[in-house]
N, C-alpha and C. Protein backbone atom coordinates (compact mmCIF):
# COMPACT_ATOMS: atom_id res chain seq x y z
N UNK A 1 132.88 184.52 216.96
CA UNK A 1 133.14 185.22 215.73
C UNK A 1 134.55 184.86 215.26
N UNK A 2 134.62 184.79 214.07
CA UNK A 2 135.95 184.35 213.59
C UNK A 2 135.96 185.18 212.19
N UNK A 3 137.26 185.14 211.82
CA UNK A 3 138.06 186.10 210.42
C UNK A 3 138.87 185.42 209.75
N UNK A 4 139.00 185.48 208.48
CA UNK A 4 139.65 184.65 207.42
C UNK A 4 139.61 185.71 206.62
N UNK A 5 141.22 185.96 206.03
CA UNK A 5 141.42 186.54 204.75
C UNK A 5 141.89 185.40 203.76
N UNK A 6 141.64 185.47 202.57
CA UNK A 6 141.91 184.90 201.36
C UNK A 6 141.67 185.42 200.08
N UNK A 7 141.36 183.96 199.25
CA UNK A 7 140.89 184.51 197.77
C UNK A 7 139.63 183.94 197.80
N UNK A 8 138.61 184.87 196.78
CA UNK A 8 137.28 183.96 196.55
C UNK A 8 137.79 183.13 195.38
N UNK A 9 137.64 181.58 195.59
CA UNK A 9 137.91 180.83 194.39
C UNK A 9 136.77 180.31 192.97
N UNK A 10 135.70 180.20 194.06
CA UNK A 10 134.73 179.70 193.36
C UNK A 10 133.20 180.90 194.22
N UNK A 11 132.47 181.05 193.35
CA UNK A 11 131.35 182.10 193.86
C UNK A 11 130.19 181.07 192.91
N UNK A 12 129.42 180.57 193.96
CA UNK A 12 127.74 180.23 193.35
C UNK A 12 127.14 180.23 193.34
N UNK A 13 126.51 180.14 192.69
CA UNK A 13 124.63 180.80 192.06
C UNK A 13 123.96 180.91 193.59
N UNK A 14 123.31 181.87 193.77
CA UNK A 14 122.00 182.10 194.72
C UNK A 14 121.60 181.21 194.47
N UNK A 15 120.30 180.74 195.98
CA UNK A 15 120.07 179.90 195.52
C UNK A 15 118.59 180.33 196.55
N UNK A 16 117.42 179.58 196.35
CA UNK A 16 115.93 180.27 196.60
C UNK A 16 115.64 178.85 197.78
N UNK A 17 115.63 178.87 199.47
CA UNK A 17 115.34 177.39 199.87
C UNK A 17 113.79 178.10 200.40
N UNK A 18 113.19 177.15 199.70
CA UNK A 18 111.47 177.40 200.66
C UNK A 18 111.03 177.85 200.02
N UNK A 19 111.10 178.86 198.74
CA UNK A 19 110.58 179.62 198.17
C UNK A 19 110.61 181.25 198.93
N UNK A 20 111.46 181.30 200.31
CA UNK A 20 110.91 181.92 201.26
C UNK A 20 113.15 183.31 201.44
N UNK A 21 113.48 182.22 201.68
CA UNK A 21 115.05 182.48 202.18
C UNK A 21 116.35 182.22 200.98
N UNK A 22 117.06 183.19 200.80
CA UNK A 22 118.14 183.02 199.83
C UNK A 22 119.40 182.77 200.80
N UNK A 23 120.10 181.86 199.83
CA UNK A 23 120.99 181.88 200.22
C UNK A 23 122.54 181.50 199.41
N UNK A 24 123.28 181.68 199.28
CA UNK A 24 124.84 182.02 197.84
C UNK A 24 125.90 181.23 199.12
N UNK A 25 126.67 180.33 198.36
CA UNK A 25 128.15 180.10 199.10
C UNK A 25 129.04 180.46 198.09
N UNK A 26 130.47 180.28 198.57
CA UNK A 26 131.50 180.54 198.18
C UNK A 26 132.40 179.65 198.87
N UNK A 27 133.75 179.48 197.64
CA UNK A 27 134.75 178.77 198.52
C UNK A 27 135.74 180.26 198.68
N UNK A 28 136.69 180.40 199.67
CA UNK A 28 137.65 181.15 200.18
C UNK A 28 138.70 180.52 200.28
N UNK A 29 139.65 180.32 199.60
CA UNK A 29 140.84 179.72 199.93
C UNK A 29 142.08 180.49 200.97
N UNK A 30 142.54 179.86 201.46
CA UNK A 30 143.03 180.91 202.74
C UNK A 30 144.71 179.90 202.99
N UNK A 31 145.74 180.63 203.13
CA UNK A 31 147.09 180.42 203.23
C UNK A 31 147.04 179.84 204.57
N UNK A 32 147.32 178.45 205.24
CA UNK A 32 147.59 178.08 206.11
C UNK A 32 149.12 176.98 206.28
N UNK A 33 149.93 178.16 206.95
CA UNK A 33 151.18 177.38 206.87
C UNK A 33 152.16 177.33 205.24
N UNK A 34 152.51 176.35 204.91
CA UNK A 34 152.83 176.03 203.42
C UNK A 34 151.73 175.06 202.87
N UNK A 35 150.55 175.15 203.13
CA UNK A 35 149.09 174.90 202.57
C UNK A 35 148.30 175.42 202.42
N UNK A 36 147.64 175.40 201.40
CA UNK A 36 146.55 176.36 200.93
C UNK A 36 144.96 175.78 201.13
N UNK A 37 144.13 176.40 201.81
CA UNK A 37 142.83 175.57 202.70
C UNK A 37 141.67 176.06 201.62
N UNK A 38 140.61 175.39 201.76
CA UNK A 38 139.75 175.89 201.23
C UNK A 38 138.33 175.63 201.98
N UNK A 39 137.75 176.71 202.43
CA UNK A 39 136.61 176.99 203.30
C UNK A 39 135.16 176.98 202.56
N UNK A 40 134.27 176.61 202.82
CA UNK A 40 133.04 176.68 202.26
C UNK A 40 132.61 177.58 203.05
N UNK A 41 131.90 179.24 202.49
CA UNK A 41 131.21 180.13 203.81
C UNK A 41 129.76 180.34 202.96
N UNK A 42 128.69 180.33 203.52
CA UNK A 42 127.27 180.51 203.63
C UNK A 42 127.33 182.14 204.00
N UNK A 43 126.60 182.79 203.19
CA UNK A 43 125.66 183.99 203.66
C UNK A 43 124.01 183.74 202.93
N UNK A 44 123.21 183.92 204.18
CA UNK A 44 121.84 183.36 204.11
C UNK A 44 121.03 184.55 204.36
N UNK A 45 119.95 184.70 203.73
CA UNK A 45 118.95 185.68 204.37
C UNK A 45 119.50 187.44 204.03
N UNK A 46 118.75 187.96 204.47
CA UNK A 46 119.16 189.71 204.37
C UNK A 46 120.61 189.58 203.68
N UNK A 47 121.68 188.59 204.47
CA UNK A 47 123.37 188.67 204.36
C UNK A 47 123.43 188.70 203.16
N UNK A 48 123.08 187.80 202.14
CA UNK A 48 123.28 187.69 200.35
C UNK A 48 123.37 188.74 199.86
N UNK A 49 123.06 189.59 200.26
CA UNK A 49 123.36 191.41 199.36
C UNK A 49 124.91 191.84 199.29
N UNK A 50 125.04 191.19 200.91
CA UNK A 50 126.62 191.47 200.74
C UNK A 50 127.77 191.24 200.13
N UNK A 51 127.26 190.35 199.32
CA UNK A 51 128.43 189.60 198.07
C UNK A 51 128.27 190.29 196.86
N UNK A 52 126.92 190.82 196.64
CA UNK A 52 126.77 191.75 194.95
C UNK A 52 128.20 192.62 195.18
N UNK A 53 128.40 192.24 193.64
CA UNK A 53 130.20 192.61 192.85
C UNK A 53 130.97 192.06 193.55
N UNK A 54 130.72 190.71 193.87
CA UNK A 54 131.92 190.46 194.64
C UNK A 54 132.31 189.46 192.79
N UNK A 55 133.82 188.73 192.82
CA UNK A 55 133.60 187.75 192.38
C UNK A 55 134.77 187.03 192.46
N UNK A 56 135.09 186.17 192.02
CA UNK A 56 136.30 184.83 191.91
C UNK A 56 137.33 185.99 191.43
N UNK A 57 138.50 185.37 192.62
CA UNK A 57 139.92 185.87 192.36
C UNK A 57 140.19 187.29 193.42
N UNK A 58 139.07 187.42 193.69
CA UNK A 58 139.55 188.87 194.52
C UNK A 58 139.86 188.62 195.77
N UNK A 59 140.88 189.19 196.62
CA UNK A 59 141.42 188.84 198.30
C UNK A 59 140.25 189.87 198.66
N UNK A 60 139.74 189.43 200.00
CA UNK A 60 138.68 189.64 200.68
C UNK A 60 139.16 188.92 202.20
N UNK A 61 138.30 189.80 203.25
CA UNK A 61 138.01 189.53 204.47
C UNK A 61 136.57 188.85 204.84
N UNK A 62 136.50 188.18 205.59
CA UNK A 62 135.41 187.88 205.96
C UNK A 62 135.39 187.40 207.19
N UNK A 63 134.22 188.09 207.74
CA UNK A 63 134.05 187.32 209.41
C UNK A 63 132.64 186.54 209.21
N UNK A 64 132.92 185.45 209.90
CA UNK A 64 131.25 184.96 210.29
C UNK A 64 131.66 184.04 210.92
N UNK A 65 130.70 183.02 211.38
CA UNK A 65 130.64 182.30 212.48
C UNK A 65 130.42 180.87 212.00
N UNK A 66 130.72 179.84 213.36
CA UNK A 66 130.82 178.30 213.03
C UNK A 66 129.87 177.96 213.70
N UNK A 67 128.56 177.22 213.36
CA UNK A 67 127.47 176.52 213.92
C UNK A 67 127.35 174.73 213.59
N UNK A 68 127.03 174.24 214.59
CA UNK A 68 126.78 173.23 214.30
C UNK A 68 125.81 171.91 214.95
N UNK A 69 125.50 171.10 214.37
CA UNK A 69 124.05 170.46 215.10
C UNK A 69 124.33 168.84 214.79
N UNK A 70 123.61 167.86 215.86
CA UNK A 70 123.78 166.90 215.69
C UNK A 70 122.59 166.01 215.08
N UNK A 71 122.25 165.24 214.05
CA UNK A 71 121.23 164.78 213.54
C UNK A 71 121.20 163.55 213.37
N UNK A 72 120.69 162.79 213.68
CA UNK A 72 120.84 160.88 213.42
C UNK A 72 122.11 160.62 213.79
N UNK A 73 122.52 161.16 214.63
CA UNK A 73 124.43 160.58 214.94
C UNK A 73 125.31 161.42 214.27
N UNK A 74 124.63 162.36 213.28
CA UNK A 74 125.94 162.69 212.35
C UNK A 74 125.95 164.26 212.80
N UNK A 75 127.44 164.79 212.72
CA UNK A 75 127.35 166.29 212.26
C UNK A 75 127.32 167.05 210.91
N UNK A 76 126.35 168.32 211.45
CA UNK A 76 126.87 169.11 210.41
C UNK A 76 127.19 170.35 210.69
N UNK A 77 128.25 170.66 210.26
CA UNK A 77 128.47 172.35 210.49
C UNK A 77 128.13 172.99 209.57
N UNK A 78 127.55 174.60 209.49
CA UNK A 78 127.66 175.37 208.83
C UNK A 78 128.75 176.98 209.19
N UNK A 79 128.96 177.36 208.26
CA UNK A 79 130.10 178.43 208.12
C UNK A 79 129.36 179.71 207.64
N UNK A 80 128.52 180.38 208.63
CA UNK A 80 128.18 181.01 208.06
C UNK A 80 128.52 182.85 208.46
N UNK A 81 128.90 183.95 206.97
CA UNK A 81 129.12 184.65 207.20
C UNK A 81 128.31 185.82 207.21
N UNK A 82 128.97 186.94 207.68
CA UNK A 82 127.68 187.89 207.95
C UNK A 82 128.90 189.30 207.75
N UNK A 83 130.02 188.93 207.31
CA UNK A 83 130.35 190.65 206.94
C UNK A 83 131.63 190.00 205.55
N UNK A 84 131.98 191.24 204.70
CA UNK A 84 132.62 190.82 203.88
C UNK A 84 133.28 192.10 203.14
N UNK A 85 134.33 191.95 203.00
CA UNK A 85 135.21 193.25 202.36
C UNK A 85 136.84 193.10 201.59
N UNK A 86 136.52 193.87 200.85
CA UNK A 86 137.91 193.63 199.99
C UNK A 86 139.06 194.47 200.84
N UNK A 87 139.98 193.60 200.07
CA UNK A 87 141.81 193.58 200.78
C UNK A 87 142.01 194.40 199.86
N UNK A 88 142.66 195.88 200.06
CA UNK A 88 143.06 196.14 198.79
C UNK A 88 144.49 195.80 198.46
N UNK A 89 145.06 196.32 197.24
CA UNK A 89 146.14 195.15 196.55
C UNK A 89 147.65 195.81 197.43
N UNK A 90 148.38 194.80 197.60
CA UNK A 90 149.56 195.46 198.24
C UNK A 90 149.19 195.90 199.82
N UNK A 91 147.55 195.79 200.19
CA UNK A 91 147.80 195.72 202.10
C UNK A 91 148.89 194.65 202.63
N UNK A 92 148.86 195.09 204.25
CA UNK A 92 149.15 193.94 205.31
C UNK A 92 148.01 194.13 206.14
N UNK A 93 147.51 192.97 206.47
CA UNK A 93 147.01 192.81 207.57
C UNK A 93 147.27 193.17 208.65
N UNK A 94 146.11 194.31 209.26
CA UNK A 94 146.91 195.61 210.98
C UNK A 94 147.35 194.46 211.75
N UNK A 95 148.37 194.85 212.33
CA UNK A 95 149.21 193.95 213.15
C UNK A 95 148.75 195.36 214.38
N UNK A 96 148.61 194.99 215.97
CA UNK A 96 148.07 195.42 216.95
C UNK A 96 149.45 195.36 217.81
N UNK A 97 150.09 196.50 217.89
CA UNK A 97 151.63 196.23 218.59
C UNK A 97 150.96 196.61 220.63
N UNK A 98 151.89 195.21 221.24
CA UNK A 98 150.69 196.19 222.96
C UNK A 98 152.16 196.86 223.24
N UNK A 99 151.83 197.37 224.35
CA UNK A 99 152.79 198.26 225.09
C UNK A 99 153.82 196.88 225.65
N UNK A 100 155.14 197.61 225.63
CA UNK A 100 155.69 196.13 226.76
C UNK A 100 155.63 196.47 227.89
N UNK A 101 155.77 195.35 229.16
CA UNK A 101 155.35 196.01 230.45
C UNK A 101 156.28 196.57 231.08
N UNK A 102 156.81 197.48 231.86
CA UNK A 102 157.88 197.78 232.60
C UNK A 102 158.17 196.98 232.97
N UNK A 103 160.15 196.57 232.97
CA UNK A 103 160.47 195.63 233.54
C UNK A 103 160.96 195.99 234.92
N UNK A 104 161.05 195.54 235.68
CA UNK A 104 161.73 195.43 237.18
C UNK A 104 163.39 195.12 236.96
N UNK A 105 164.09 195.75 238.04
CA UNK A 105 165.61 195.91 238.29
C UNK A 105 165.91 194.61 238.30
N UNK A 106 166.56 193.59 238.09
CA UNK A 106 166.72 192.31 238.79
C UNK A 106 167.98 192.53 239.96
N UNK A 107 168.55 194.07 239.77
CA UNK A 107 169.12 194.22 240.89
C UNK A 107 169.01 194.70 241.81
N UNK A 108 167.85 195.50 241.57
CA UNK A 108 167.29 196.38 243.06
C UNK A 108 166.47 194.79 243.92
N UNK A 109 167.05 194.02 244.58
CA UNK A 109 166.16 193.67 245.70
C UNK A 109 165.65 194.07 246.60
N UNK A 110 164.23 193.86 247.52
CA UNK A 110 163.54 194.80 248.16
C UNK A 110 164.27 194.28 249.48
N UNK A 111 165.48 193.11 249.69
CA UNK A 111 166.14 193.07 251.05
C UNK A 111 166.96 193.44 251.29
């Protein structure tokens, strides 16, 4: 499982494969370093509901996962997500502070 916050840049059309399974991508552009990345994420199946009102320009979270398969020699990955939620304006991202560990005397030796 993996997480990416960004912006939605581009949001497109549903799309009908089989006549059977939907499925909508999006690009997410996401701050890496002093570069700005841009992710292609898949939500397929039941998941596509989860994007109604979403649209271009809004910061959003998203988790989903990296799959990938080998076919005639070549790869392909897919990016596909399965949860999705807005940043609201002016958050930070929870930062998880741990405990520090007790330190030891470096002058009490046990000889």
């Amino acid at each position: 499982m993996f997480k990416a916050q960004g912006i939605i840049k581009e949001l497109f059309q549903e799309q009908l494969i089989k006549d059977k399974y939907k499925s909508i991508e999006f690009v997410l552009e996401v701050q890496d370093g002093d570069y700005l990345r841009n992710i292609g994420i898949e939500f397929f199946g039941d998941k596509v509901e989860k994007l109604n009102g979403y649209k271009a320009g809004e910061e959003v979270e998203v988790s989903f996962n990296i799959d990938g398969r080998v076919w005639n020699n070549k790869i392909f990955n897919n990016v596909r997500g399965w949860r999705i939620q807005k940043i609201k304006a002016g958050s930070t991202p929870e930062v998880k502070v741990l405990p520090t560990p007790p330190q030891e005397n470096e002058d009490d030796l046990p000889f």
